[in-house]
Protein backbone atom coordinates (compact mmCIF):
# COMPACT_ATOMS: atom_id res chain seq x y z
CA UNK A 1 123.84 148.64 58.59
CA UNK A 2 125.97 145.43 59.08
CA UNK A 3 125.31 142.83 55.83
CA UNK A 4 124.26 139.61 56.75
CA UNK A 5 127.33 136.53 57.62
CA UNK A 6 127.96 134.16 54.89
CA UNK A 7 127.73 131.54 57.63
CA UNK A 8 124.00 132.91 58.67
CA UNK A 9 122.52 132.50 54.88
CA UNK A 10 124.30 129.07 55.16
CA UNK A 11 122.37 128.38 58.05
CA UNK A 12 119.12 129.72 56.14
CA UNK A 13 119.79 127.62 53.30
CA UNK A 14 120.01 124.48 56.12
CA UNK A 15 117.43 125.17 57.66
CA UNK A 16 115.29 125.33 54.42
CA UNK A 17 116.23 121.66 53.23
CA UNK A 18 115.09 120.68 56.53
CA UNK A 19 111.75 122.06 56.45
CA UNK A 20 111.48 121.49 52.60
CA UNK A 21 112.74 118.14 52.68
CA UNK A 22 110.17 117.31 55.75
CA UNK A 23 107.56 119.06 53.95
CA UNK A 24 108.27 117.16 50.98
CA UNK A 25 107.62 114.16 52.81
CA UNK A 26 104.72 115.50 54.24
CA UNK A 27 103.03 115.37 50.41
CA UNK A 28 102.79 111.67 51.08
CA UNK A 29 100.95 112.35 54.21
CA UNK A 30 98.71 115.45 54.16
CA UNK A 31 96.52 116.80 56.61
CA UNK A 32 97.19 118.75 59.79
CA UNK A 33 99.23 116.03 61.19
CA UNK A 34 101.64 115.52 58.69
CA UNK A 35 101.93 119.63 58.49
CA UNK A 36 102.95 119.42 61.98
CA UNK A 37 105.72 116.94 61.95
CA UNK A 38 107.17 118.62 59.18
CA UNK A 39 107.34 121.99 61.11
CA UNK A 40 108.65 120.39 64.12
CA UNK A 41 111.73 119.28 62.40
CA UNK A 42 112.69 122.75 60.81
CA UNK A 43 111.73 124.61 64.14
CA UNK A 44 114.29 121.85 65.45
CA UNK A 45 116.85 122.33 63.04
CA UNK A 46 116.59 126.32 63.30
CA UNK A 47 117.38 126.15 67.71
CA UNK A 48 120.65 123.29 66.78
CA UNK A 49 122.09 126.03 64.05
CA UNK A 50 121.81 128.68 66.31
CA UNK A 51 123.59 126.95 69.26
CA UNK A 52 122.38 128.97 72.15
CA UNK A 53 122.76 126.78 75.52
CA UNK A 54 119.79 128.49 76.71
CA UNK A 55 117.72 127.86 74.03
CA UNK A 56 118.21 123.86 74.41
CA UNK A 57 115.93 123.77 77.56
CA UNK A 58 113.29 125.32 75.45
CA UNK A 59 113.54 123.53 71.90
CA UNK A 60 111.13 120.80 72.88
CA UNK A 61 108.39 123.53 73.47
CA UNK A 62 109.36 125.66 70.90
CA UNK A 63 109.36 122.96 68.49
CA UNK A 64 106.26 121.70 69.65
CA UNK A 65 104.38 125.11 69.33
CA UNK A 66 106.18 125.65 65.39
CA UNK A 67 104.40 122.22 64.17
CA UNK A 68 101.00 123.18 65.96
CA UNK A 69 101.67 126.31 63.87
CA UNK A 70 102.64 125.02 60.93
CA UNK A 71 100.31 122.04 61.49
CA UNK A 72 97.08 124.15 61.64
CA UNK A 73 97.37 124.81 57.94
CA UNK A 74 96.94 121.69 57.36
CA UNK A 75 93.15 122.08 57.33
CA UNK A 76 93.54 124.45 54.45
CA UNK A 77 92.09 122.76 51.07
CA UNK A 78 94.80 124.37 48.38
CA UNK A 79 94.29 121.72 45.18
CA UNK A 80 92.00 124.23 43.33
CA UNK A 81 93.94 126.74 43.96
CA UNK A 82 96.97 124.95 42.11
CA UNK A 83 94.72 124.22 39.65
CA UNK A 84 94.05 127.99 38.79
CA UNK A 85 97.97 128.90 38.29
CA UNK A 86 97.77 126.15 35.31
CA UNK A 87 95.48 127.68 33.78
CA UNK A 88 95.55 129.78 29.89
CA UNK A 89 94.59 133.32 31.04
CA UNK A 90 96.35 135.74 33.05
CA UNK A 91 93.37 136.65 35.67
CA UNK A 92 93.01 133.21 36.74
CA UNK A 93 96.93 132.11 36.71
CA UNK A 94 97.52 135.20 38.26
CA UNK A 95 94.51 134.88 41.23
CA UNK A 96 95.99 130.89 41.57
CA UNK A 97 99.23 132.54 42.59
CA UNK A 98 97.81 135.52 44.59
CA UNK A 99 96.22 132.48 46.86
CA UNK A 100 98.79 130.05 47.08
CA UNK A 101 100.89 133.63 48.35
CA UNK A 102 98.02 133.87 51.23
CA UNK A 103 97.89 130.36 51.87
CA UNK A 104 101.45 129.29 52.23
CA UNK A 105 101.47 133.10 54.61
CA UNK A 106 98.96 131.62 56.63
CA UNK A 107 101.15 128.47 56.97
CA UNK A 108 103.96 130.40 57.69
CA UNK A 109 102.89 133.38 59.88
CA UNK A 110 100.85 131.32 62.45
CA UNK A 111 104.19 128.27 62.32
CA UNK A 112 106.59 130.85 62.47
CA UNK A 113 104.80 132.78 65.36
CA UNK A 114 104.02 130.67 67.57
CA UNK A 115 107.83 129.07 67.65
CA UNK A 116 108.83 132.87 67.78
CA UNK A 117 107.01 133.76 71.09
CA UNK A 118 107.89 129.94 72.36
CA UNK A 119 111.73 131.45 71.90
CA UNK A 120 110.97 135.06 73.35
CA UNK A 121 109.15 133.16 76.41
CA UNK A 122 110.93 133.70 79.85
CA UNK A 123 110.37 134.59 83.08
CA UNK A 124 110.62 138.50 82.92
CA UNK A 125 107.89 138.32 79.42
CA UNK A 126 105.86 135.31 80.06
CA UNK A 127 103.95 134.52 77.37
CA UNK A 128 100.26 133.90 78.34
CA UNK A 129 99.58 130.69 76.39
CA UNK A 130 95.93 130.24 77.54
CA UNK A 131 95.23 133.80 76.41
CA UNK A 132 96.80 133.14 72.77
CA UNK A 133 94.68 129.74 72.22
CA UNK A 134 91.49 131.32 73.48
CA UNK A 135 92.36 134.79 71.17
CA UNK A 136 93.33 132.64 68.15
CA UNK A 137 89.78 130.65 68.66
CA UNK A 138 87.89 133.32 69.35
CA UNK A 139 89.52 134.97 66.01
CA UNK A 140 89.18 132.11 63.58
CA UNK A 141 85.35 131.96 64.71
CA UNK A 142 84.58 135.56 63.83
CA UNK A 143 86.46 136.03 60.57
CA UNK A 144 85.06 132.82 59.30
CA UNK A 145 81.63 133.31 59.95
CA UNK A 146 82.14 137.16 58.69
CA UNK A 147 84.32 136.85 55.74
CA UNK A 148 82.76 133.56 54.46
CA UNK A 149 79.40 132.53 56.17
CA UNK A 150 78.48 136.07 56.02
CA UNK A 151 79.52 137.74 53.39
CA UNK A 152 80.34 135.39 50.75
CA UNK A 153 83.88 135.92 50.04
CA UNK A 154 85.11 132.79 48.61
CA UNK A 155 88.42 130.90 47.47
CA UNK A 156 88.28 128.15 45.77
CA UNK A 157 84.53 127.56 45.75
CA UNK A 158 82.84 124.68 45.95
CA UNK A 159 86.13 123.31 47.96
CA UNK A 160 86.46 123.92 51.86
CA UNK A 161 87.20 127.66 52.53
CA UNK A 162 88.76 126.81 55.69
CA UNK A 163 91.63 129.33 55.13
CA UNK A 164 89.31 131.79 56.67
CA UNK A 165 89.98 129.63 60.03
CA UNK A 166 93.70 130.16 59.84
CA UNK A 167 93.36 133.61 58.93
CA UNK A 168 91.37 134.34 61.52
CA UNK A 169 93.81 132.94 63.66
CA UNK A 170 97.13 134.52 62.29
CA UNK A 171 94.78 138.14 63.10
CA UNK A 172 94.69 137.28 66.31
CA UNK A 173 97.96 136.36 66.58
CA UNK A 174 99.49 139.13 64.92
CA UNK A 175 97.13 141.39 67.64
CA UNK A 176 98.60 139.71 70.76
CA UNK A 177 102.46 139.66 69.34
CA UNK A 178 101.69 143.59 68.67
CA UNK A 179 99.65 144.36 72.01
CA UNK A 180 102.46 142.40 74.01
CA UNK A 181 105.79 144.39 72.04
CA UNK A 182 107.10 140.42 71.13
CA UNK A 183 108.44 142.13 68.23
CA UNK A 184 110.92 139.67 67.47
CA UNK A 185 108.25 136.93 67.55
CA UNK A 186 106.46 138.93 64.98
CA UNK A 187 109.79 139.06 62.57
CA UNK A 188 110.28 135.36 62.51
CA UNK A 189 105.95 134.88 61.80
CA UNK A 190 106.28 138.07 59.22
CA UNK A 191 109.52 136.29 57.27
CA UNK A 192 107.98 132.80 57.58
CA UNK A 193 104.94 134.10 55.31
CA UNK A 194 107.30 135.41 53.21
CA UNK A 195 108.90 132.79 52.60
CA UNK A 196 106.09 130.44 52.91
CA UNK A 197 103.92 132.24 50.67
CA UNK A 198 106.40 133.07 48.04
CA UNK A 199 107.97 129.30 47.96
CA UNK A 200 104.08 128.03 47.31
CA UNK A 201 103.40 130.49 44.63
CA UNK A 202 107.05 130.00 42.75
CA UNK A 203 107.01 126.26 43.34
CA UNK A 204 103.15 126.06 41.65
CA UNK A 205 105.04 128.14 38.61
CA UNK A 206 108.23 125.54 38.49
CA UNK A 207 105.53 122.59 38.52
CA UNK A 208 103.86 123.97 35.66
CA UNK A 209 107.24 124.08 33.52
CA UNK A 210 108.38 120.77 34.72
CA UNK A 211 105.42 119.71 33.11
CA UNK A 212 105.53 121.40 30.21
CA UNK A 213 108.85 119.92 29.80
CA UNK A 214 107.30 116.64 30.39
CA UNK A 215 110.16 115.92 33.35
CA UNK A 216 109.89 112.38 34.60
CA UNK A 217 109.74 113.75 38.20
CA UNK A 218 107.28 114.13 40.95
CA UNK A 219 106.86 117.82 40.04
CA UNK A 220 104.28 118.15 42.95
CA UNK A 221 106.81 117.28 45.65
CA UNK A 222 108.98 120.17 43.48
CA UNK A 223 106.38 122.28 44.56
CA UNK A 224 106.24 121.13 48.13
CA UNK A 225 109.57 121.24 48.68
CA UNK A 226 109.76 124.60 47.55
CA UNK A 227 107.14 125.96 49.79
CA UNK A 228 109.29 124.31 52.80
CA UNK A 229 112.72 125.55 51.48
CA UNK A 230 111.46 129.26 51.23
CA UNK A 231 109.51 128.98 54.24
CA UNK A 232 111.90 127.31 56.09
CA UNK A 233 114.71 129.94 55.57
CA UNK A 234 112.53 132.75 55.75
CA UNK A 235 111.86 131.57 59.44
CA UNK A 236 115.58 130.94 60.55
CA UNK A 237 116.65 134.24 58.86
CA UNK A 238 113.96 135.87 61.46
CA UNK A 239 115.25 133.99 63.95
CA UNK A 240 118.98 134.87 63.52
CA UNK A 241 118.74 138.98 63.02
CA UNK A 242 116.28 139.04 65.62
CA UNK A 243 116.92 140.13 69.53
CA UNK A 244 116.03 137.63 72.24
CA UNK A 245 116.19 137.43 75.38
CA UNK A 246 119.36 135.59 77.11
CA UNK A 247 117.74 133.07 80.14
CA UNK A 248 121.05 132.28 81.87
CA UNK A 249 118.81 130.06 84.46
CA UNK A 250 115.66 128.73 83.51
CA UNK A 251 113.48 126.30 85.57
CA UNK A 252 111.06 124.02 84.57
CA UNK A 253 107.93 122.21 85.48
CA UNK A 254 108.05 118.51 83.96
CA UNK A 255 104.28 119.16 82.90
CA UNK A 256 106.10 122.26 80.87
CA UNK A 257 108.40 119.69 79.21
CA UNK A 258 106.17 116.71 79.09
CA UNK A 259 103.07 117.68 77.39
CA UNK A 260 105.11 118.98 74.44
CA UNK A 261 107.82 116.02 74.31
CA UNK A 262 104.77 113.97 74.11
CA UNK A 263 102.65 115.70 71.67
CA UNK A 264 105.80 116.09 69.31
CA UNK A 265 107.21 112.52 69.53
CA UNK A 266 104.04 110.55 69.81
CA UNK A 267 100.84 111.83 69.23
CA UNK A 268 101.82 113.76 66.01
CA UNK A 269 103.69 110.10 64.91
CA UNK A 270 100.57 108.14 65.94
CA UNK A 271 98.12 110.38 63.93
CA UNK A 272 100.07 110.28 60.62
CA UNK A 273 100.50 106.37 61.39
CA UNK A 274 96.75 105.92 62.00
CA UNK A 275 95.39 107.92 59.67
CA UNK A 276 97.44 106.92 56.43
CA UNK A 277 98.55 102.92 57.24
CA UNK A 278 95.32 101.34 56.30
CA UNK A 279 94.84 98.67 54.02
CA UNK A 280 92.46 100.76 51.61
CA UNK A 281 95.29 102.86 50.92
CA UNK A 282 98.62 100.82 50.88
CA UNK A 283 97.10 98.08 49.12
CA UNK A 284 97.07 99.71 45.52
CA UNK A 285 100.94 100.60 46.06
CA UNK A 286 101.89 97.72 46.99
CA UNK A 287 99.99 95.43 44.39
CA UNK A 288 101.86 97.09 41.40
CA UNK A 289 105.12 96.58 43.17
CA UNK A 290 105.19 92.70 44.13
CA UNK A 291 102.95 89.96 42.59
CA UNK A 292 100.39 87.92 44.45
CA UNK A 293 98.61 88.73 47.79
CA UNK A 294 99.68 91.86 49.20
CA UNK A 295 97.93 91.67 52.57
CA UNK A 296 100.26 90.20 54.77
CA UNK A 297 103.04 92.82 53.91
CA UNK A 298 100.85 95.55 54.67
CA UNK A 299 100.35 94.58 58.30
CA UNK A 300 104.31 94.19 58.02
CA UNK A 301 104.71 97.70 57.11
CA UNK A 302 101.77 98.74 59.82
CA UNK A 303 103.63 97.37 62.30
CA UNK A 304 107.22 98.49 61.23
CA UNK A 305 106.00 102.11 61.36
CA UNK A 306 104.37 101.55 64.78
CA UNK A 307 107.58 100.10 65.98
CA UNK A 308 109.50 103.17 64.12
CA UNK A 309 107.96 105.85 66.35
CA UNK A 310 106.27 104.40 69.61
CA UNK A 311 109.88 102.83 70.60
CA UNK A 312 111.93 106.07 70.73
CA UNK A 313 109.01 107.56 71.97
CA UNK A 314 108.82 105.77 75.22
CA UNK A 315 112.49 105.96 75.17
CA UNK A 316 112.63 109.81 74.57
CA UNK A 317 109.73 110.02 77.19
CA UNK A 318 111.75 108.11 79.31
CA UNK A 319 114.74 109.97 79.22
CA UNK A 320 113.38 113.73 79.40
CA UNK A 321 111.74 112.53 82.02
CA UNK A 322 114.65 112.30 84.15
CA UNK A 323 116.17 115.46 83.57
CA UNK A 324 115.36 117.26 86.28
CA UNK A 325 115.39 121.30 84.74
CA UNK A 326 116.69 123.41 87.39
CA UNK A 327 119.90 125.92 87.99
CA UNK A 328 121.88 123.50 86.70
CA UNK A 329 120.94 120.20 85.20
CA UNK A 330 119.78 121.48 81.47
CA UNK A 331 119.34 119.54 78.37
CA UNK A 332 121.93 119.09 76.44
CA UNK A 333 122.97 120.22 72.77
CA UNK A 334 123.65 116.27 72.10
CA UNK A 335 119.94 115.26 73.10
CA UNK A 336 118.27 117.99 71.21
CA UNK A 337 120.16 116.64 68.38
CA UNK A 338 119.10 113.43 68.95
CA UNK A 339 115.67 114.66 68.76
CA UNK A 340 116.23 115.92 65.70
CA UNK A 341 117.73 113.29 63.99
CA UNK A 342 115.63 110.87 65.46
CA UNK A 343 112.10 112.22 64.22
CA UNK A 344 113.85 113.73 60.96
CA UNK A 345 114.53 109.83 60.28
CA UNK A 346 111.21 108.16 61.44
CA UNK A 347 109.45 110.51 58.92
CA UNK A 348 111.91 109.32 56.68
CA UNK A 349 110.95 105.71 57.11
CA UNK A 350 108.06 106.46 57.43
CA UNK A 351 107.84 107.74 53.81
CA UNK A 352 109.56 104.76 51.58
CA UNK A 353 107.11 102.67 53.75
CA UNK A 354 103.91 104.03 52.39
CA UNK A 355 105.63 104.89 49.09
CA UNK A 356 106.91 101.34 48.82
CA UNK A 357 110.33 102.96 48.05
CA UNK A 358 112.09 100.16 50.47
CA UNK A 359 111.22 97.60 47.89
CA UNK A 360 111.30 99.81 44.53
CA UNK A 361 113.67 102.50 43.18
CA UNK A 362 110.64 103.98 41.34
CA UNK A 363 109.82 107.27 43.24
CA UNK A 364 113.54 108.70 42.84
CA UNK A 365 112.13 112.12 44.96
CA UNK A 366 112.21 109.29 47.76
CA UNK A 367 115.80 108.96 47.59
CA UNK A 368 116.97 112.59 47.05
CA UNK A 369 115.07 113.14 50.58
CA UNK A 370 118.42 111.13 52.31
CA UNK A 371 120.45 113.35 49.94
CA UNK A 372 119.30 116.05 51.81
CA UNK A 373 119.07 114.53 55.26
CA UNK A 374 122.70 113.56 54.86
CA UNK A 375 124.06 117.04 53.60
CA UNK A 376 121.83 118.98 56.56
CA UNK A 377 123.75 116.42 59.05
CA UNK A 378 127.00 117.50 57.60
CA UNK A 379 126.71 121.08 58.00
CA UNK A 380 124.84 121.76 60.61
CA UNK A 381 128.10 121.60 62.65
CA UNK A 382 130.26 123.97 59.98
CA UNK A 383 127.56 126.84 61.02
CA UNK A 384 128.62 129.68 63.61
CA UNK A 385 126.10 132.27 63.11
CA UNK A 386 127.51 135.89 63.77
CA UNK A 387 124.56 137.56 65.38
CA UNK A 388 123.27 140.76 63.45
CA UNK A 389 120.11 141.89 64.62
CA UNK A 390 117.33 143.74 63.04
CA UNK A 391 114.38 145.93 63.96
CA UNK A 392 110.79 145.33 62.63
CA UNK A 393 110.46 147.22 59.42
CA UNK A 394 106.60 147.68 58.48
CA UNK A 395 107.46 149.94 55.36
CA UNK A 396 109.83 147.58 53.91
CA UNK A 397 107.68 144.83 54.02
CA UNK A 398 105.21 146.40 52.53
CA UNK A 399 107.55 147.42 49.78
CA UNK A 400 108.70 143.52 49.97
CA UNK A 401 105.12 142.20 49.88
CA UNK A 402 104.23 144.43 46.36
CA UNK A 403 107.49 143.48 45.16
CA UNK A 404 106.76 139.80 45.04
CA UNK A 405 103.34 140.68 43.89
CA UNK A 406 104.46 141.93 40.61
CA UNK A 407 107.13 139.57 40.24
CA UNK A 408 104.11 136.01 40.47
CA UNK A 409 102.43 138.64 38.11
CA UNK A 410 105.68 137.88 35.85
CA UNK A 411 105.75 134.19 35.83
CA UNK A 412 101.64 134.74 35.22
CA UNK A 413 102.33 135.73 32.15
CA UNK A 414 105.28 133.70 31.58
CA UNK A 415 103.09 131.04 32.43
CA UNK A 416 100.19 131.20 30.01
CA UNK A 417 102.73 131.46 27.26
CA UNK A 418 103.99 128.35 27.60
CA UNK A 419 101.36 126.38 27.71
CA UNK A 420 98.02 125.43 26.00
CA UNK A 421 95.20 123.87 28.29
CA UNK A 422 96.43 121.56 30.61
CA UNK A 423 95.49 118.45 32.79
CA UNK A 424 93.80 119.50 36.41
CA UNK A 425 93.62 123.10 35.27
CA UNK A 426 91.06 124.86 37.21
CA UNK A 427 89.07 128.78 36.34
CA UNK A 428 87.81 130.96 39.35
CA UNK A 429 86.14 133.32 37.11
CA UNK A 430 85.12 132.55 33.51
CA UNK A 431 84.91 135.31 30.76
C-alpha cells in the first residue's frame, strides 16, 4: 500500500485551518447559519487544493451542499454536554466526551456527505437530490420521535435533544450513499466524523486545561477551532485518497448554478447578518469599548456588514451569471478562488465587527484568525496533491472508532485529576 504524499497531509493540515479558523469564527455567530458559512469555506478550500479543472464547474454546488451539511448541526444544543467533560468523576467526564464524539460525527458525517456525493455527481451517476432531502426528512422524523419522543433516550436533558434530528438524517444518508455504491462519498462523510467528532471531544479536554492553567485566552474558540481543524482535515484527507469520477465535459443549467451561488453568497450572509446585528446584542460590546452613546455606531456597523456581503453578492451573482457552462466556457480556477477568498474575508469582517475587535485589541483569538487566513493564502498554491486512492474499510474504522474511544477515556481520567469542581460544570447522572 502506497503511504500518503507529504504534500497531501499538507493539504489536510490547510484545509483544517480553513474550516477551524471559519468555525472559530462561527463561535461568535452560532446557529445553523453560521455552521453553514463556516462549512462552505473549508468545502471551498478542499476543491482549490485539489486543483481538478473539472471540479471548478462544480465547487459552487458542492460547496453549497457541505455548509447545508455542516450547517444542519447547527440546531444541535451541545453546552451541557461541554459542561459534563468538566466535571470531577470519570462517568460523567467520560459520557461529556462520548457526546461531543457523536455530536461533532453528526456535524461531520452529514457536512462531509453531502459535499462528497455533490463531487461524485455526474452525468453517468446522477445523484437524485430530491430523493436524498425527502429520505433525510423522512429519517430525522422517525428516529426522533422513536429514539426520543418515544422511548425516552435522552442527552443532555432538560436542553433540546435535537441531535436525534441530525442523526436521523446522517441514517438516512448513510442508507442512500450505501444503496447507490457512492462509496467515495461515504469515505469523505465517514472521515469528516472522525475528525469532527474527535476534534470536539479533544478540544472540550484542551479547554478544560487551559483553564486550569488559568490561560488568558478564549479557551472556547480553542475548542471550536479544534473541532474545525480535525474535521476539516479529516474531510480533505477523504477527499484526496478517494476515486472520483473525471467529467471532461460537463453542462449546466443556470438554475443548477444559481440557486446554490445564491444560497452560499447571500442568503447564508443575510441570516448571520440579521440574526446577530441587533442592537440588544451589540450594544453591551460596544458600551465597554467607547464612552458615551453607543447607538449611532451600531447602525454603523449594521450597515458596514450589510454592505460587506450584499455588494459582492450582486457582483458574484452578476458574474456567474454570465458564464454560460457548456463544452467549453467553464469556470475558472481564478474565480473559484475569488469565491473563496471573498466569503473567507466577509466572515472575517464580519467577526471584529460584532466582536468590536476593529476598535479594540482585546479579543487577541480575533487577530490570530488573519494569521491563519494569511498562511492558508500562502500555501494553498505550494500544494500538488499526488493522488493515492483508497477503498472503504468498514473493519478499520471500527478498529479506528474504539481506538479513539479509549483514548477520550484517557484524557477522562486525566481530566478529573486535574481539577477540583469547576465553573459551568454540568452531571448527567448523579451517584
Amino acid at each position: 500500500m502506497k503511504h500518503i504524499h507529504s504534500s497531501t497531509w499538507l493539504a489536510m493540515v490547510i484545509a483544517g485551518m480553513a474550516l477551524g479558523t471559519a468555525w472559530a469564527i462561527r463561535g461568535q455567530f452560532g446557529h445553523e447559519q453560521g455552521a453553514a458559512w463556516a462549512g462552505g469555506i473549508g468545502c471551498l478550500c478542499i476543491v482549490l487544493l485539489a486543483k481538478k479543472q473539472d471540479w471548478y464547474n462544480k465547487a459552487i454546488k458542492a460547496a453549497f451542499a457541505g455548509a447545508v451539511g455542516w450547517g444542519l448541526g447547527g440546531m444541535m444544543s451541545y453546552g451541557a454536554v461541554v459542561g459534563y467533560g468538566r466535571g470531577v468523576d470519570l462517568v460523567n467526564v467520560y459520557y461529556g466526551l462520548l457526546m461531543l464524539l457523536v455530536i461533532g460525527g453528526l456535524y461531520g458525517f452529514v457536512g462531509g456527505g453531502l459535499f462528497g456525493l455533490a463531487l461524485a455527481d455526474h452525468q453517468k451517476k446522477k445523484v437524485k437530490w430530491h430523493q436524498v432531502i425527502t429520505e433525510m426528512t423522512v429519517g430525522a422524523i422517525i428516529f426522533y420521535y422513536f429514539i426520543i419522543e418515544q422511548l425516552g433516550i435522552y442527552m443532555t436533558p432538560p436542553r433540546s435533544e435535537a441531535w436525534g434530528v441530525s442523526a436521523g438524517m446522517a441514517i438516512a444518508l448513510f442508507y442512500y450513499m450505501v444503496r447507490t455504491k457512492q462509496h467515495s462519498a461515504l469515505r469523505v462523510a465517514v472521515f469528516a466524523a472522525f475528525g469532527g467528532g474527535f476534534g470536539f471531544a479533544f478540544g472540550n479536554f484542551l479547554q478544560v486545561l487551559g483553564n486550569v492553567a488559568q490561560l488568558n485566552f478564549n479557551m472556547w474558540n480553542v475548542m471550536e477551532y479544534s473541532l474545525g481543524f480535525f474535521g476539516g482535515a479529516g474531510m480533505a484527507y477523504a477527499v484526496f485518497t478517494s476515486d472520483w469520477p473525471v467529467v471532461e465535459k460537463t453542462k449546466f443549467f443556470n438554475s443548477n448554478l444559481m440557486v446554490p451561488l445564491v444560497g452560499l453568497v447571500l442568503m447564508i450572509p443575510f441570516f448571520v447578518w440579521q440574526q446577530s446585528f441587533v442592537m440588544k446584542d451589540l450594544q453591551p460590546t460596544l458600551e465597554r469599548l467607547v464612552e458615551g452613546e453607543t447607538s449611532t455606531l451600531i447602525r454603523i456597523f449594521q450597515w458596514l456588514a450589510f454592505a460587506a456581503f450584499i455588494i459582492p453578492a450582486i457582483l458574484w451573482i452578476r458574474t456567474f451569471y454570465r458564464v454560460r457552462l457548456g463544452f467549453s466556457n467553464k469556470i475558472k480556477k481564478a474565480q473559484v478562488k475569488g469565491l473563496f477568498l471573498g466569503v473567507f474575508g466577509i466572515y472575517l469582517f464580519f467577526t471584529f465587527l460584532i466582536t468590536g475587535s476593529i476598535l479594540s485589541f482585546y479579543r487577541i483569538e480575533q487577530f490570530l484568525y488573519i494569521l491563519n487566513f494569511g498562511l492558508i493564502i500562502w500555501l494553498i498554491p505550494q500544494v500538488k496533491i499526488k493522488e493515492t486512492i483508497r477503498p472503504i474499510a468498514p473493519v478499520k474504522w471500527s478498529y479506528a472508532l474504539l481506538a479513539v474511544m479509549v483514548f477520550l477515556l484517557l484524557l477522562s481520567i486525566i481530566a478529573i485529576n486535574t481539577h477540583g469542581e469547576m465553573p459551568g460544570m454540568n452531571r448527567r447522572f448523579e451517584f
